[in-house]
N, C-alpha and C. Protein backbone atom coordinates (compact mmCIF):
# COMPACT_ATOMS: atom_id res chain seq x y z
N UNK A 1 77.87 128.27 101.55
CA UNK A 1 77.09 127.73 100.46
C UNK A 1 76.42 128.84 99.64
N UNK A 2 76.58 129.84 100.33
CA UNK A 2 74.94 130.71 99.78
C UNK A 2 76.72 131.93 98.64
N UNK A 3 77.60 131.86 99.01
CA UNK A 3 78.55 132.47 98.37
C UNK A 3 79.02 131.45 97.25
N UNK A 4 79.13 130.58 97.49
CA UNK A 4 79.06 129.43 96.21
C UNK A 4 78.41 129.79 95.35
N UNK A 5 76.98 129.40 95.84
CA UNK A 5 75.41 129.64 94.77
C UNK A 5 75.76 131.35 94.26
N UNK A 6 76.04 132.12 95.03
CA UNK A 6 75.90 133.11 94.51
C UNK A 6 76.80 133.58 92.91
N UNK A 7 78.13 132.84 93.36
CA UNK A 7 79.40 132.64 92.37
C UNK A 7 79.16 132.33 91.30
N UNK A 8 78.14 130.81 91.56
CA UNK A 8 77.71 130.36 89.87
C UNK A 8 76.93 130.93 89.08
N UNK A 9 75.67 131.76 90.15
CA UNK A 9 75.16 131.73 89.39
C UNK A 9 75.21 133.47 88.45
N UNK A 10 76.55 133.97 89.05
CA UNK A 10 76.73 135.48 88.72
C UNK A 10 78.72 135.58 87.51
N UNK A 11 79.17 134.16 87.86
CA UNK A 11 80.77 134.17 86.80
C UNK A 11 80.56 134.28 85.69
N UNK A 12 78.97 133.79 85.08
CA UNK A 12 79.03 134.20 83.61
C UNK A 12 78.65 135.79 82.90
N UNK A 13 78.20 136.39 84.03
CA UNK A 13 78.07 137.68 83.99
C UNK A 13 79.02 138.53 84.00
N UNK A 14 80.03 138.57 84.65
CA UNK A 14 81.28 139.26 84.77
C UNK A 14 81.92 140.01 83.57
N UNK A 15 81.75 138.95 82.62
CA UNK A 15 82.45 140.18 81.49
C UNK A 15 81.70 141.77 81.18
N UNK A 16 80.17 141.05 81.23
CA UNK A 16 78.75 142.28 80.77
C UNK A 16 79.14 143.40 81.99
N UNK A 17 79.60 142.75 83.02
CA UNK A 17 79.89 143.87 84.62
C UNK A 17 80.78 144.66 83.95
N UNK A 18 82.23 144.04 82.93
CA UNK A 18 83.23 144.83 83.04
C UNK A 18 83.00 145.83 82.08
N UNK A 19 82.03 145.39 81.09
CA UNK A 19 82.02 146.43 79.72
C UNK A 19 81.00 147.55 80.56
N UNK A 20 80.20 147.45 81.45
CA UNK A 20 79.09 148.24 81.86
C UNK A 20 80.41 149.04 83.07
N UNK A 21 81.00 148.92 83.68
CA UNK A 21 82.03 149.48 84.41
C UNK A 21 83.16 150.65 83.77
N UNK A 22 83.04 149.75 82.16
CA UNK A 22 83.96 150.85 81.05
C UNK A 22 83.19 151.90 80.83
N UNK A 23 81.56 151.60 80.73
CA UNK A 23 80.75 152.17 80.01
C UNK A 23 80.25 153.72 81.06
N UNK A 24 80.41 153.23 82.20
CA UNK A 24 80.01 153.65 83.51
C UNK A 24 81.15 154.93 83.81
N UNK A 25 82.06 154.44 83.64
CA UNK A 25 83.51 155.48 83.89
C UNK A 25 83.18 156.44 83.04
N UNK A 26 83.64 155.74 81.68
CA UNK A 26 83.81 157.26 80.69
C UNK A 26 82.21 158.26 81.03
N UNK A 27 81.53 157.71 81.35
CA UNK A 27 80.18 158.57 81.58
C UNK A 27 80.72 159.49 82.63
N UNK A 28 81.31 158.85 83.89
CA UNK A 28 81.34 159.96 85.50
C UNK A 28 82.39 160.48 84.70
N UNK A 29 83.45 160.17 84.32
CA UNK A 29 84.56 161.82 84.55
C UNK A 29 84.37 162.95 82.79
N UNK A 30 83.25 162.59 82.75
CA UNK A 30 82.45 163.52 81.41
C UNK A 30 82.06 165.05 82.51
N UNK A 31 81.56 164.28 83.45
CA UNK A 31 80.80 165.33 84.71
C UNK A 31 82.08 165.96 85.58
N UNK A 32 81.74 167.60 85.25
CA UNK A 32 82.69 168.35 85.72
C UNK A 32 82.85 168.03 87.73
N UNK A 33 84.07 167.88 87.92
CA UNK A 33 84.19 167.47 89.28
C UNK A 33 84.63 166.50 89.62
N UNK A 34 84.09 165.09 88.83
CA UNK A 34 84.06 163.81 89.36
C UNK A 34 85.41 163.21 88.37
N UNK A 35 86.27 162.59 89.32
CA UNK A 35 87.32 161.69 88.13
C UNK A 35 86.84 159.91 88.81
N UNK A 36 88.00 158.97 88.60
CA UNK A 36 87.86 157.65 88.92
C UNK A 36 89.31 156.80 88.84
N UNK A 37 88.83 155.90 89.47
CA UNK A 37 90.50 155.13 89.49
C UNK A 37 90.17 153.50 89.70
N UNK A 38 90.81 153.03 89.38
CA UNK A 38 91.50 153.49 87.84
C UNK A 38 90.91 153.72 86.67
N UNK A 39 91.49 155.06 85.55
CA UNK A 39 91.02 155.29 84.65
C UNK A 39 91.37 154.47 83.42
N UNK A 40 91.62 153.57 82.66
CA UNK A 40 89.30 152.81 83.00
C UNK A 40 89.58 151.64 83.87
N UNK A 41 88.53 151.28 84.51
CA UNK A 41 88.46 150.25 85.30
C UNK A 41 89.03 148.85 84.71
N UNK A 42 89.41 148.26 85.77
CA UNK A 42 90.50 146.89 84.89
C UNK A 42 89.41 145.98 85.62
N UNK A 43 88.09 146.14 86.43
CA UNK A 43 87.67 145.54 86.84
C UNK A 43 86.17 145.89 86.90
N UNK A 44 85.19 145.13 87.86
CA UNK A 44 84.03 145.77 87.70
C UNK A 44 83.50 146.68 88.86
N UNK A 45 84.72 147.12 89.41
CA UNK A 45 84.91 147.69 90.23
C UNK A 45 85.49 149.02 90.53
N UNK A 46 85.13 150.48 90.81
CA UNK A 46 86.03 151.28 90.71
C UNK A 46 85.90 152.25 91.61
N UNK A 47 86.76 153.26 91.71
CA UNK A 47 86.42 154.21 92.74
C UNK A 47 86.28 155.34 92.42
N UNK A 48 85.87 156.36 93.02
CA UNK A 48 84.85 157.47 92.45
C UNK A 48 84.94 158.87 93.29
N UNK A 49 85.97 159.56 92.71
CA UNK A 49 85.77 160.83 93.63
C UNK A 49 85.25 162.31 92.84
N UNK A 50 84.46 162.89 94.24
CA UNK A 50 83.91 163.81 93.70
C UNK A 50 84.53 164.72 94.80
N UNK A 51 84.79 166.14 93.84
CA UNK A 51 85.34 167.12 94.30
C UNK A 51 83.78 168.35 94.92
N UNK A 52 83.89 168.59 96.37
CA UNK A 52 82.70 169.56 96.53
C UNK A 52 82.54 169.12 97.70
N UNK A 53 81.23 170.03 98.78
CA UNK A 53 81.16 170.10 100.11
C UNK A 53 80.73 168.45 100.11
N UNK A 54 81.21 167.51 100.81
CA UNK A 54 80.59 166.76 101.43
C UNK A 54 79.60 166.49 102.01
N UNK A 55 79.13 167.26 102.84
CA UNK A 55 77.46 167.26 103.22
C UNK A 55 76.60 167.45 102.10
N UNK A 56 77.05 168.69 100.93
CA UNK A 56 76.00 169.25 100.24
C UNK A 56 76.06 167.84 99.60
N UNK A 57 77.11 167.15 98.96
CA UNK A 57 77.26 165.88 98.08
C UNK A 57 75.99 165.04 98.64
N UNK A 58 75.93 164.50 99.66
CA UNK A 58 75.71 163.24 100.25
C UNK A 58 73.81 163.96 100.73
N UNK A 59 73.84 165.04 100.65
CA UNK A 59 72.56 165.44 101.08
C UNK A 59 71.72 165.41 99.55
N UNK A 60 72.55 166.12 98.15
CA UNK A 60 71.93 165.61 97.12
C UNK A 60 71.79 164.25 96.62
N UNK A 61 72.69 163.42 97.00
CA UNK A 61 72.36 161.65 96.99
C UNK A 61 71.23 161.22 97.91
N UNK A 62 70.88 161.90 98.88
CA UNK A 62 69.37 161.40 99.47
C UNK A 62 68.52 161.57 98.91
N UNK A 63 68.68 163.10 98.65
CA UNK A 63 67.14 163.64 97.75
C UNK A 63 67.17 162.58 96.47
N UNK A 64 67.66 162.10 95.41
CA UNK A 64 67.94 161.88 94.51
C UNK A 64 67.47 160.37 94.96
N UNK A 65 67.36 159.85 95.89
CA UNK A 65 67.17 158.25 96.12
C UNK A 65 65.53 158.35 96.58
N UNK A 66 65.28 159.68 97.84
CA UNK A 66 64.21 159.99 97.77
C UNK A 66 63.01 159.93 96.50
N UNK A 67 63.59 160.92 95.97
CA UNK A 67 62.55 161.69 94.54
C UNK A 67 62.83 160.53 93.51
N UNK A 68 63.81 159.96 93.14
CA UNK A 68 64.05 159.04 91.77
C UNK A 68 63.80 157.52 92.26
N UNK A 69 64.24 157.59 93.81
CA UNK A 69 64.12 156.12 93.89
C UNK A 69 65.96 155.44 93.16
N UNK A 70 66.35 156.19 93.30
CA UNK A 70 67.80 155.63 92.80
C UNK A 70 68.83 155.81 93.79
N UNK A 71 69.61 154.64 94.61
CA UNK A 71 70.79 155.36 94.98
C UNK A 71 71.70 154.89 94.58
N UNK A 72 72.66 156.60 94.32
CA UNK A 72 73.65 156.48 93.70
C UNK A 72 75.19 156.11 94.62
N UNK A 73 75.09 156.36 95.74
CA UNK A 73 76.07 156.17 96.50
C UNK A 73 75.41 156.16 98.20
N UNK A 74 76.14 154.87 98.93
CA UNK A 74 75.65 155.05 100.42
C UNK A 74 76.42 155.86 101.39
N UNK A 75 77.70 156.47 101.09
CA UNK A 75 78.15 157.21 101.71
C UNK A 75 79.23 157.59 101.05
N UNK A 76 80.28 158.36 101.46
CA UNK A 76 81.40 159.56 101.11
C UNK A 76 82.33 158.79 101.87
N UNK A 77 83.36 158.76 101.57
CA UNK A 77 85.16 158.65 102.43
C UNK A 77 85.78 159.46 102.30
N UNK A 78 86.05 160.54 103.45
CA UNK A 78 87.12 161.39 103.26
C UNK A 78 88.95 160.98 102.41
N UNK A 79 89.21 162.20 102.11
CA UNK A 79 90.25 161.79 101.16
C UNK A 79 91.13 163.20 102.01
N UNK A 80 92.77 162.99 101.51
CA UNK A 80 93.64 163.65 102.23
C UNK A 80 93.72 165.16 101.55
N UNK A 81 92.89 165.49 100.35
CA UNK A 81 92.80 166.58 99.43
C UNK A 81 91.49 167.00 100.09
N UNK A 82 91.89 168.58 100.29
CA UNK A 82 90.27 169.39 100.78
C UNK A 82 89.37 169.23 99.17
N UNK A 83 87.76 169.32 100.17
CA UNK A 83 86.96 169.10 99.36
C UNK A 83 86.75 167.79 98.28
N UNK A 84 87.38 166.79 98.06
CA UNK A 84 87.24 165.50 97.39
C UNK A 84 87.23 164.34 98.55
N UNK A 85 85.98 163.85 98.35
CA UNK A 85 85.27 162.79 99.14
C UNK A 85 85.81 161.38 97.49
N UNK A 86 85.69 159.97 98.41
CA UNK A 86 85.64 158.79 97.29
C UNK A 86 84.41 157.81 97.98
N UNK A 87 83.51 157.26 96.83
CA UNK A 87 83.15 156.28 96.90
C UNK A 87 83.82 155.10 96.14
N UNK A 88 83.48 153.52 96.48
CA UNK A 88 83.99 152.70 96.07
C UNK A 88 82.62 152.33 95.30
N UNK A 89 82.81 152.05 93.69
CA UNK A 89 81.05 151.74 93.20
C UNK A 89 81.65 150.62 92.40
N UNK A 90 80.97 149.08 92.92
CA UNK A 90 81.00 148.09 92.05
C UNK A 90 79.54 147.62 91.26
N UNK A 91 80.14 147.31 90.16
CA UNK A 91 78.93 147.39 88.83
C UNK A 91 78.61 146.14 89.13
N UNK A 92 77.01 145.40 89.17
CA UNK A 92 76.43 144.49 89.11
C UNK A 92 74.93 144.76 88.69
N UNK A 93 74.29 143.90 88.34
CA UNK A 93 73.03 143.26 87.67
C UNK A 93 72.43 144.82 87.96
N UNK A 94 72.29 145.40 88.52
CA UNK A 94 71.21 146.76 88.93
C UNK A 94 72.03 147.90 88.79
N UNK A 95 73.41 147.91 87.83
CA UNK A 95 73.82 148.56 87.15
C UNK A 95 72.98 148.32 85.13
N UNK A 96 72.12 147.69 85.15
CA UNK A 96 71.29 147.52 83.74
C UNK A 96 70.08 148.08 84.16
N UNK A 97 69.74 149.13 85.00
CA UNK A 97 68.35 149.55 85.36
C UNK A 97 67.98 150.44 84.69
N UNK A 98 69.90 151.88 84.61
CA UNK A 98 69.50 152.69 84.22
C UNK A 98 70.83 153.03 83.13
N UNK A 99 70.28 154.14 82.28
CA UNK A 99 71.32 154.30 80.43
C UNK A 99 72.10 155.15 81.10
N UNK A 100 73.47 155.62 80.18
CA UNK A 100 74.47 155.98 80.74
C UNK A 100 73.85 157.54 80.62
N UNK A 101 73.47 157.86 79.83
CA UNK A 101 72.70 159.53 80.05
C UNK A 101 72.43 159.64 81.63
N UNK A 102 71.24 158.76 81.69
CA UNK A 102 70.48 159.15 82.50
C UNK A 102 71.24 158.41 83.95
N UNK A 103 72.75 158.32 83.93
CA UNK A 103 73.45 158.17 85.00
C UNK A 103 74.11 159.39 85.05
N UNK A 104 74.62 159.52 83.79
CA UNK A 104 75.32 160.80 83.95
C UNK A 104 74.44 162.21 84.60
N UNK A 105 73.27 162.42 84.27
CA UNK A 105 72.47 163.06 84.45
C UNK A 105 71.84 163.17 86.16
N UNK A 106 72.15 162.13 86.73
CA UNK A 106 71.89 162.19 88.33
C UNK A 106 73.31 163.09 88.99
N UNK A 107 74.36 162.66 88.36
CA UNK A 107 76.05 162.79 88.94
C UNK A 107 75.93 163.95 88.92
N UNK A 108 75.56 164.42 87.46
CA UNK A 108 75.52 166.10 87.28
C UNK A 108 74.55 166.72 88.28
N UNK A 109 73.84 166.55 89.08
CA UNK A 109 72.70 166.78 90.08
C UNK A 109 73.17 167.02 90.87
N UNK A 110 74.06 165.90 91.12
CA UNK A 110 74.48 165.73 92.72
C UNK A 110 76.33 166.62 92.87
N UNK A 111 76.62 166.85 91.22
CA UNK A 111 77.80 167.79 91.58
C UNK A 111 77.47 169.01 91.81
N UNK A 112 76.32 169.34 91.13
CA UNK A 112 76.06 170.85 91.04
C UNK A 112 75.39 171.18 92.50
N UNK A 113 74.98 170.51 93.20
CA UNK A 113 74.56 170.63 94.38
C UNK A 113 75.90 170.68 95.40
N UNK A 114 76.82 169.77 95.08
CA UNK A 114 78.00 170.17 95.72
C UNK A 114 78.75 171.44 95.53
N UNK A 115 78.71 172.12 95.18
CA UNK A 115 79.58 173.25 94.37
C UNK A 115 80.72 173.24 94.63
């Protein structure tokens, strides 16, 4: 029931998910390091790899949730290429919190911390 309720009351939203998902992409692979797949998202859904140490990655996504109060990702998935980790990031309602600058502007944080 509670996936029902949740369905109705979020299907009319879906398109605003997909344009904020378009909007969202072209922002990450602006940031040296990071590409996405698919390029552009056919959904509101996409995946997200960043090239760089893994620890250093995932240790600047704490600080960054710490200090901003934002998180940008809950963890890393290794990938079969050294050095490129993927997250899976689906766009919903608390993707309108923050502007695409100031998304782009965390990514760039957390790449440059990866080196």
């Amino acid at each position: 029931l509670a996936a029902r309720l949740g369905l109705r009351e979020r299907l009319g939203r879906f398109p605003r998910y997909y344009e904020r998902a378009l909007a969202i992409g072209r922002t990450l692979v602006e940031v040296p390091g990071i590409s996405i797949k698919p390029n552009p998202p056919q959904t509101n859904m996409l995946h997200v790899y960043l090239r760089g140490d893994r620890d250093r990655l995932l240790a600047a996504a704490v600080e960054i949730a710490r200090t901003e109060r934002v998180a940008l990702f809950g963890g890393l998935r290794p990938t079969d290429v050294p050095d490129v980790s993927w997250f899976e990031l689906a766009i919903g309602d608390a993707a309108e919190v923050l502007n695409d600058q100031e998304i782009g502007d965390l990514f760039q944080r957390v790449m440059l911390a990866g080196g």
